[in-house]
N, C-alpha and C. Protein backbone atom coordinates (compact mmCIF):
# COMPACT_ATOMS: atom_id res chain seq x y z
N UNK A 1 78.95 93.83 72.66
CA UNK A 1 80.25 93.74 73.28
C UNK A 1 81.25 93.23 72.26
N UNK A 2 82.41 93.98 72.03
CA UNK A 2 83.43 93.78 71.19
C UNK A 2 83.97 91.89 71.57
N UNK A 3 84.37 91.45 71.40
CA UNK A 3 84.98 90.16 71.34
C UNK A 3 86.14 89.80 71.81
N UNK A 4 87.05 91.29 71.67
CA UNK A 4 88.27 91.18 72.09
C UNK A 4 88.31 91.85 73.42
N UNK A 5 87.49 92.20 73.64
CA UNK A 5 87.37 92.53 75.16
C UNK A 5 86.88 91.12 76.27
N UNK A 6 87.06 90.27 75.84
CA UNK A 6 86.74 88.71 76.47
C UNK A 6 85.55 88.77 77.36
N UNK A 7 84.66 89.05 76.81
CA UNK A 7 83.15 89.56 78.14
C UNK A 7 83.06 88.34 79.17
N UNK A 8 83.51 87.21 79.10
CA UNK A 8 83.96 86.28 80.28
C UNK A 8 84.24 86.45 81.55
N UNK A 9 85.37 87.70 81.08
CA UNK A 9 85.94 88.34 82.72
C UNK A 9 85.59 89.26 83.37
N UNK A 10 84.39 88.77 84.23
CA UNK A 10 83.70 89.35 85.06
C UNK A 10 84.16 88.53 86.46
N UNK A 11 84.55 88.87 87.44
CA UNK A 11 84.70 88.30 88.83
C UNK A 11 83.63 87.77 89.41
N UNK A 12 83.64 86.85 89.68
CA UNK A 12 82.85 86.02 90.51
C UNK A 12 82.07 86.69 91.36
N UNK A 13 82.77 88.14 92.46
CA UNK A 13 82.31 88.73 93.33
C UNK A 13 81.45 90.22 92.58
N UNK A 14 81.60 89.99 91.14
CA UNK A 14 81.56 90.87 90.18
C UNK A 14 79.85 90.82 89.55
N UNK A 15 79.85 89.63 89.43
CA UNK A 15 78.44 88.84 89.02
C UNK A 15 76.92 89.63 88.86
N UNK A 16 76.68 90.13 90.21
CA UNK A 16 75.38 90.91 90.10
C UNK A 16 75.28 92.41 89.68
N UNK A 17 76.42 92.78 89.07
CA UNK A 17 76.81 94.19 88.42
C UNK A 17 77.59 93.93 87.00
N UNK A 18 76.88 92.64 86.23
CA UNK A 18 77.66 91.94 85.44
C UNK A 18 77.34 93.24 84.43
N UNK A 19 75.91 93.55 84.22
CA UNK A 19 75.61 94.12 83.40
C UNK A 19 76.06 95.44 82.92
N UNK A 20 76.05 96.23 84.53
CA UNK A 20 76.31 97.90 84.33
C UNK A 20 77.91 97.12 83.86
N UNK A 21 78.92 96.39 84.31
CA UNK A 21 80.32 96.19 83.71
C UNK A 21 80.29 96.12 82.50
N UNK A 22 79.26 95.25 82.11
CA UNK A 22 79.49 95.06 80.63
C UNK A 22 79.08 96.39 79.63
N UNK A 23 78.08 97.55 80.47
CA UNK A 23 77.71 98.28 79.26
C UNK A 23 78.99 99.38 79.43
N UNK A 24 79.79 99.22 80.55
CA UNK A 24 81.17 100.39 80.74
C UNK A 24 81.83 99.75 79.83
N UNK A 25 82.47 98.57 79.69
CA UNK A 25 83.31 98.32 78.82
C UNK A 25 82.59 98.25 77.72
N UNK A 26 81.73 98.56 77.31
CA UNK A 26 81.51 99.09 75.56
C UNK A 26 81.70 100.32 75.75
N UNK A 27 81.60 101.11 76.23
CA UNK A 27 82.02 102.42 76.32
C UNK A 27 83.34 102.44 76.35
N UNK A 28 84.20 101.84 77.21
CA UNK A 28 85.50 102.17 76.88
C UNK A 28 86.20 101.33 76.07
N UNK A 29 85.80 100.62 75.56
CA UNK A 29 85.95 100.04 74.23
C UNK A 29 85.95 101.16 73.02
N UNK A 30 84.90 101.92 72.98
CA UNK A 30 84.35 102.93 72.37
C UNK A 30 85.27 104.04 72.06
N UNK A 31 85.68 104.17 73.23
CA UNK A 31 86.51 106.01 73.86
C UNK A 31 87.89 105.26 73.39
N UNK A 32 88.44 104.15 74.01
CA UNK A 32 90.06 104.24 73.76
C UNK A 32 90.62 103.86 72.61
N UNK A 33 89.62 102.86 71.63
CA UNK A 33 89.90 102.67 69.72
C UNK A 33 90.20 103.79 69.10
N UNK A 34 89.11 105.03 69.75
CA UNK A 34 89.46 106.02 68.88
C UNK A 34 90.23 107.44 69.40
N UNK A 35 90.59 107.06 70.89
CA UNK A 35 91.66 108.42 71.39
C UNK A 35 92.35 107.27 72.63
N UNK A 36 93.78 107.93 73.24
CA UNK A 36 94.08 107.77 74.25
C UNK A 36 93.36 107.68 75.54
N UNK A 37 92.92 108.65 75.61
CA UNK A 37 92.24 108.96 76.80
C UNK A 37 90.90 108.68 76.77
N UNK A 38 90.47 108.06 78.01
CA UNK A 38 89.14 107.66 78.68
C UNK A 38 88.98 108.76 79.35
N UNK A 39 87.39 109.38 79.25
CA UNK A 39 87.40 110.39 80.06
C UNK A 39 86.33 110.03 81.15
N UNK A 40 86.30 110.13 82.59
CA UNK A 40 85.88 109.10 83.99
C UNK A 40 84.19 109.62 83.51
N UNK A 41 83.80 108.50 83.25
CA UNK A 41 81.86 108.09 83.34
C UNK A 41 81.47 107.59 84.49
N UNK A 42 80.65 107.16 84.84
CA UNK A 42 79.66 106.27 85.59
C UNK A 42 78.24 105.66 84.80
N UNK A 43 77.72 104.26 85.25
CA UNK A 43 77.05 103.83 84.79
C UNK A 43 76.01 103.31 86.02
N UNK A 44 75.19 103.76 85.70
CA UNK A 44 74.09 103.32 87.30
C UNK A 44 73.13 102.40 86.83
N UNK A 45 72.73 101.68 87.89
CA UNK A 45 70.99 101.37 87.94
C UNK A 45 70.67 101.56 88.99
N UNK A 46 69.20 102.18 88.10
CA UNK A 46 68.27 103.03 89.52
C UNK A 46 67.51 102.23 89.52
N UNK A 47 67.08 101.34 90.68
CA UNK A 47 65.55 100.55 90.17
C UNK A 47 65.57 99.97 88.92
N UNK A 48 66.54 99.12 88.13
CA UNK A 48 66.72 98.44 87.09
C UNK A 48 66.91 99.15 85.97
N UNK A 49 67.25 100.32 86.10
CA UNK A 49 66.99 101.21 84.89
C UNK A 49 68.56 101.70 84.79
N UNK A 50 69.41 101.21 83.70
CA UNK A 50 70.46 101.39 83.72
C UNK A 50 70.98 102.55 82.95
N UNK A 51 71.33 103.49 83.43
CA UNK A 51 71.60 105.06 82.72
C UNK A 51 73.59 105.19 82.76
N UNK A 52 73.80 105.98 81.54
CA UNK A 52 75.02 106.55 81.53
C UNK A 52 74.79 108.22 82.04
N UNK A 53 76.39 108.26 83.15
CA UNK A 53 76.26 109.54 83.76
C UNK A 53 77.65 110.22 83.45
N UNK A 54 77.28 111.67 83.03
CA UNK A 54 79.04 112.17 82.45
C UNK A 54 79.09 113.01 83.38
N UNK A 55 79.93 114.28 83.70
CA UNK A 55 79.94 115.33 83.89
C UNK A 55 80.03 116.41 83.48
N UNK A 56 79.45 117.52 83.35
CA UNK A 56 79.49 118.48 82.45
C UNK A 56 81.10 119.57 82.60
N UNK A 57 81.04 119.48 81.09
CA UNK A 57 83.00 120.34 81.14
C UNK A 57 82.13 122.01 81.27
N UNK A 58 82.46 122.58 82.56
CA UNK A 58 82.27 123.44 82.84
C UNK A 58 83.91 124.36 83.35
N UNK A 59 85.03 123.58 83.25
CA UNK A 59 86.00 124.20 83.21
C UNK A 59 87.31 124.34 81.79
N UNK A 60 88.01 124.98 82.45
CA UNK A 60 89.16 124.74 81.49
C UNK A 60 90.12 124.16 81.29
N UNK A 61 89.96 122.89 82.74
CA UNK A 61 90.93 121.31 82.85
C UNK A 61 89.53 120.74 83.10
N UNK A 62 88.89 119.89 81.81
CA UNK A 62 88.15 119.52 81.99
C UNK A 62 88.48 117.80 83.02
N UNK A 63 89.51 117.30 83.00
CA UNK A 63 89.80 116.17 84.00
C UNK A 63 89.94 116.17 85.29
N UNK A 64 90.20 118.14 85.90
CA UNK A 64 90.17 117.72 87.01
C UNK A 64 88.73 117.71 88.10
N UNK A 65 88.96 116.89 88.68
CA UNK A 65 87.58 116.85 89.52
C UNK A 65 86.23 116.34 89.10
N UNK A 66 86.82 115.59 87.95
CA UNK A 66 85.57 114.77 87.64
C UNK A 66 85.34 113.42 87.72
N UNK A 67 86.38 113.14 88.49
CA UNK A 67 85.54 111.46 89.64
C UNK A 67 84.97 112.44 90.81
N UNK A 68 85.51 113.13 91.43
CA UNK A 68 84.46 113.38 92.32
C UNK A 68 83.40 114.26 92.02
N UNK A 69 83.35 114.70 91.00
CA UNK A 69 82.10 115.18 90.70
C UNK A 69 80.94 113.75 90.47
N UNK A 70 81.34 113.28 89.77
CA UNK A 70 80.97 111.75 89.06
C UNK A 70 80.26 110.93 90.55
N UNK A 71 81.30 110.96 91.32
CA UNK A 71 80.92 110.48 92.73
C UNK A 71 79.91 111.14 93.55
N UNK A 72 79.77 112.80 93.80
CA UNK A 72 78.67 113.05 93.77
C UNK A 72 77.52 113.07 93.69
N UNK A 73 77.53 112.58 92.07
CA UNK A 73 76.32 112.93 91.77
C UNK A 73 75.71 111.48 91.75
N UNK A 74 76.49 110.42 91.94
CA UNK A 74 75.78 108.59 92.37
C UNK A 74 75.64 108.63 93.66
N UNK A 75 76.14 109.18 94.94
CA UNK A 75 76.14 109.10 95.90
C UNK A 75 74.35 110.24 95.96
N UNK A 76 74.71 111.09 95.09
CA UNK A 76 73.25 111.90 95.63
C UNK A 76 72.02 111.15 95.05
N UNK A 77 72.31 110.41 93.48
CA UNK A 77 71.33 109.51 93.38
C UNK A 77 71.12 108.28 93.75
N UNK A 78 72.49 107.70 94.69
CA UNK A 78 72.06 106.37 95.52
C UNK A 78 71.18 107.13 96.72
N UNK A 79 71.18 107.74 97.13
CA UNK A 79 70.35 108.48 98.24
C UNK A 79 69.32 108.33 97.98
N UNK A 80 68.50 108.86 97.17
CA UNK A 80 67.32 109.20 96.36
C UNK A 80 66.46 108.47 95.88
N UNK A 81 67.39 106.90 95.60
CA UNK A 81 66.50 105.88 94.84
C UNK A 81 67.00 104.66 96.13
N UNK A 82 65.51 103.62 96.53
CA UNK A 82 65.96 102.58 97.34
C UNK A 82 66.56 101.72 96.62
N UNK A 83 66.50 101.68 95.25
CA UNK A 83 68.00 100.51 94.69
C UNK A 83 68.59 101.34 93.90
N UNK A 84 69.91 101.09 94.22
CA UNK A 84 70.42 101.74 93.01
C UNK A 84 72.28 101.47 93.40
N UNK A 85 72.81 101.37 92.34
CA UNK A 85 74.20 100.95 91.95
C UNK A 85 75.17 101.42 91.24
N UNK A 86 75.91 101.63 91.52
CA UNK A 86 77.11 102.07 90.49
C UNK A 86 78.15 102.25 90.77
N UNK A 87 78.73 102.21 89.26
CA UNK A 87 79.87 101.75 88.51
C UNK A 87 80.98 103.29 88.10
N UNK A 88 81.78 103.94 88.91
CA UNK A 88 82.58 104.82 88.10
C UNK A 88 83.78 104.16 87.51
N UNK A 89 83.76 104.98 86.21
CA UNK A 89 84.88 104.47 85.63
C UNK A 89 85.85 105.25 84.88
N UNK A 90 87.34 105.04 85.44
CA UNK A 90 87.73 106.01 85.23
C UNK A 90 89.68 105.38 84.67
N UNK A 91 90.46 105.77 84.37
CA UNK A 91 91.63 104.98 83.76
C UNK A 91 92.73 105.44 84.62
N UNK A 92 93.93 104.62 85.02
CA UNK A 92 94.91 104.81 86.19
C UNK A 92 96.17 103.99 85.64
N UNK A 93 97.42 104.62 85.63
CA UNK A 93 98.68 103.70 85.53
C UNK A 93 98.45 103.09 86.97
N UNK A 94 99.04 101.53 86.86
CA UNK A 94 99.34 101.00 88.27
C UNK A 94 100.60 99.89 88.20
N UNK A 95 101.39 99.88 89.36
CA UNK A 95 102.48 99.37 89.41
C UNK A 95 102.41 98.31 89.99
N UNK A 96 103.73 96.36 89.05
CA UNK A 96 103.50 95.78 90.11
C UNK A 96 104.26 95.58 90.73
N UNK A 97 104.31 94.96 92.14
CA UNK A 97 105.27 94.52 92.98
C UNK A 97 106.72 94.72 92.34
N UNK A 98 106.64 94.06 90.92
CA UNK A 98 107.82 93.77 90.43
C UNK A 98 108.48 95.37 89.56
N UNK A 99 107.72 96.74 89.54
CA UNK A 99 107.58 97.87 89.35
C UNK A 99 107.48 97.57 88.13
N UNK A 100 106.94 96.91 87.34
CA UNK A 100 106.12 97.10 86.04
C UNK A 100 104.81 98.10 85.88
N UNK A 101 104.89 98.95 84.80
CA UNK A 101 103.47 99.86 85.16
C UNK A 101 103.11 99.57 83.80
N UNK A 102 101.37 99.08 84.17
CA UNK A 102 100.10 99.44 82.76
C UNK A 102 99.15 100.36 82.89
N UNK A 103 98.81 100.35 82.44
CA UNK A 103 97.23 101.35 82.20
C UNK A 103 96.42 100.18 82.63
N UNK A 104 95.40 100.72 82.97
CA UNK A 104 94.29 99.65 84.10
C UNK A 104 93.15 100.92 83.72
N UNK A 105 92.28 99.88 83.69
CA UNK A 105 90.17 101.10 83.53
C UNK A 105 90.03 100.50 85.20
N UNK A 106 89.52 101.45 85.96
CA UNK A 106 89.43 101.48 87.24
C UNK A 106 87.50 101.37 87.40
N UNK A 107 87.30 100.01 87.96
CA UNK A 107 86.03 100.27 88.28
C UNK A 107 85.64 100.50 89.84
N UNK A 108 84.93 101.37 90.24
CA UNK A 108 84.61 101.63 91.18
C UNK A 108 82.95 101.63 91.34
N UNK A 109 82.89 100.12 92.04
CA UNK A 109 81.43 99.94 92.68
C UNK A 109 80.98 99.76 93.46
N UNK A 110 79.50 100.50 93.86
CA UNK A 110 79.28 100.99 94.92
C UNK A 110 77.77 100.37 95.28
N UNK A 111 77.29 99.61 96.14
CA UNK A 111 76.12 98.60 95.60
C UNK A 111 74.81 99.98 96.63
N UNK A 112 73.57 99.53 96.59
CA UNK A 112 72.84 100.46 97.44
C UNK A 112 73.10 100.70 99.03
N UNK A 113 73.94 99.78 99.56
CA UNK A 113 74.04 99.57 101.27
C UNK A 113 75.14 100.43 100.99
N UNK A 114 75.85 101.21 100.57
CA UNK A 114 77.26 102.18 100.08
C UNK A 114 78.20 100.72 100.28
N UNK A 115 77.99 99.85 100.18
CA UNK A 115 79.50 98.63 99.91
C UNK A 115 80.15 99.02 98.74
N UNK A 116 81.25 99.14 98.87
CA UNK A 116 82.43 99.32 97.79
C UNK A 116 83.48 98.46 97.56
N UNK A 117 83.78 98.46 96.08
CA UNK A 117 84.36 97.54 95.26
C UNK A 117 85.61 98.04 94.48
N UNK A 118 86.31 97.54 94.34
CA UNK A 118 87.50 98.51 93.23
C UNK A 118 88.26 97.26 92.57
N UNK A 119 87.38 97.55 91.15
CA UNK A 119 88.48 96.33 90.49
C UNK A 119 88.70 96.67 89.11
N UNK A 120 90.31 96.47 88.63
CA UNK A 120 91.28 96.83 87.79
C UNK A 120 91.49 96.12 86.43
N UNK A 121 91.00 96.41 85.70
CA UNK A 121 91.29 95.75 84.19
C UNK A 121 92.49 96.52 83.87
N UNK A 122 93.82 95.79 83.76
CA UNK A 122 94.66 96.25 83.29
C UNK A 122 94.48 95.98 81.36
N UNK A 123 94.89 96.61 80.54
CA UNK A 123 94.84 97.09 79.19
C UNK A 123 96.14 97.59 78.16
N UNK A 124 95.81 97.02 77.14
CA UNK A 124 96.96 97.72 76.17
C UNK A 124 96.33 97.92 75.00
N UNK A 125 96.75 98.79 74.18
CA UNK A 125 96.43 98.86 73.16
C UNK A 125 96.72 97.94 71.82
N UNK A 126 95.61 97.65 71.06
CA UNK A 126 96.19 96.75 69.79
C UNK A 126 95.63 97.33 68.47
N UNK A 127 95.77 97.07 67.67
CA UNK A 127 95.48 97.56 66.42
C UNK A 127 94.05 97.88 66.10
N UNK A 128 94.24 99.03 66.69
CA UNK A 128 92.49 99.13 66.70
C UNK A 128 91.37 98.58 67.72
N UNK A 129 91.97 98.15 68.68
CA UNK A 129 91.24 97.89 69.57
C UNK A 129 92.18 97.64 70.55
N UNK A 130 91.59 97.84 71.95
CA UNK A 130 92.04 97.21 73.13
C UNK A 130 91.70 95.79 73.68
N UNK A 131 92.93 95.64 74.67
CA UNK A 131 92.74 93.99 74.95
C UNK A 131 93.59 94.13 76.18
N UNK A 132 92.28 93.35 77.08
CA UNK A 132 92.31 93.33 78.48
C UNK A 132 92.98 92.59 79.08
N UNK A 133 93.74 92.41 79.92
CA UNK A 133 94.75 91.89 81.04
C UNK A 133 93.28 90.82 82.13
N UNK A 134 93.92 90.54 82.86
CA UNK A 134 92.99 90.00 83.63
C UNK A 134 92.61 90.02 84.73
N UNK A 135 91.28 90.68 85.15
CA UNK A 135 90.50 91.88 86.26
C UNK A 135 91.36 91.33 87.44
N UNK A 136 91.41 92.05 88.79
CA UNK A 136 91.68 91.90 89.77
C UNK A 136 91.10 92.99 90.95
N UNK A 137 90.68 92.31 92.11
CA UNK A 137 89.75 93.53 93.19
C UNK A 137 91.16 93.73 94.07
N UNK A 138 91.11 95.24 94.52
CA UNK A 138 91.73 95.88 95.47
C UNK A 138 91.02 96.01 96.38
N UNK A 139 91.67 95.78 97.54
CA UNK A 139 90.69 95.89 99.11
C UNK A 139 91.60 96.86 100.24
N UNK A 140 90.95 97.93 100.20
CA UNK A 140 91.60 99.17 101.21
C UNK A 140 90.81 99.14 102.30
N UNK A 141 91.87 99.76 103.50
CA UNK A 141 91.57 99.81 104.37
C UNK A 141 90.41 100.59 105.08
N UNK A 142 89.40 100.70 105.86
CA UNK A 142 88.59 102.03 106.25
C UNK A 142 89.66 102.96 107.01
């Protein structure tokens, strides 16, 4: 884990998915040093076995439809396996109250009971590396 990504800030409610968080943000640590764009992964554990999941560019906008493809294909392997977890991750401008907008890495987690999580590392770019704002969970309505 890079250093300047403060591996500290993990949420409290964040804790037992410390790990799959921590191996996404080396990945997007990875992806945004060396391009703009994050392109949406997922990171699972199946039964403790923590795998990276992409989607295959089978079109000619390879961005669209690949969280829900991404979502798919954890939802078909949370099915499949009695534990299993995950993490999509994918990058979002978001606005605040005060209409300030950043770039935020969007985690979306999903534990084996389908409980869902959505929490926002806002981000900027620095000289060669990124440097994280400080996480916050969104809670939507059913």
């Amino acid at each position: 884990m890079a250093t300047h990504l403060k591996p500290n800030m993990i949420l409290k409610q964040n804790i037992p998915y410390a790990a799959l968080i921590y191996s996404a943000l080396d990945l997007c640590d990875i992806m945004l040093t060396r391009s703009s764009t994050l392109y949406p992964f997922a990171v699972m554990s199946i039964d403790n076995d923590v795998q990276c999941v992409f989607t295959p560019n089978l079109n000619e906008h390879p961005q669209n439809g690949m969280i829900e493809d991404l979502s798919a294909q954890c939802r078909e392997q949370r099915l499949l396996a009695e534990n299993a977890i995950s993490v999509i991750v994918y990058c979002a401008t978001i606005s605040t109250p005060q209409g300030d907008e950043s770039d935020a890495i969007v985690f979306n987690i999903t534990d084996s009971n389908d409980k869902n999580t959505v929490t926002l590392y806002p981000y900027e770019h620095d000289t060669n590396a990124i440097k994280l704002g400080i996480p916050f969970t969104c809670d939507f309505a059913d």
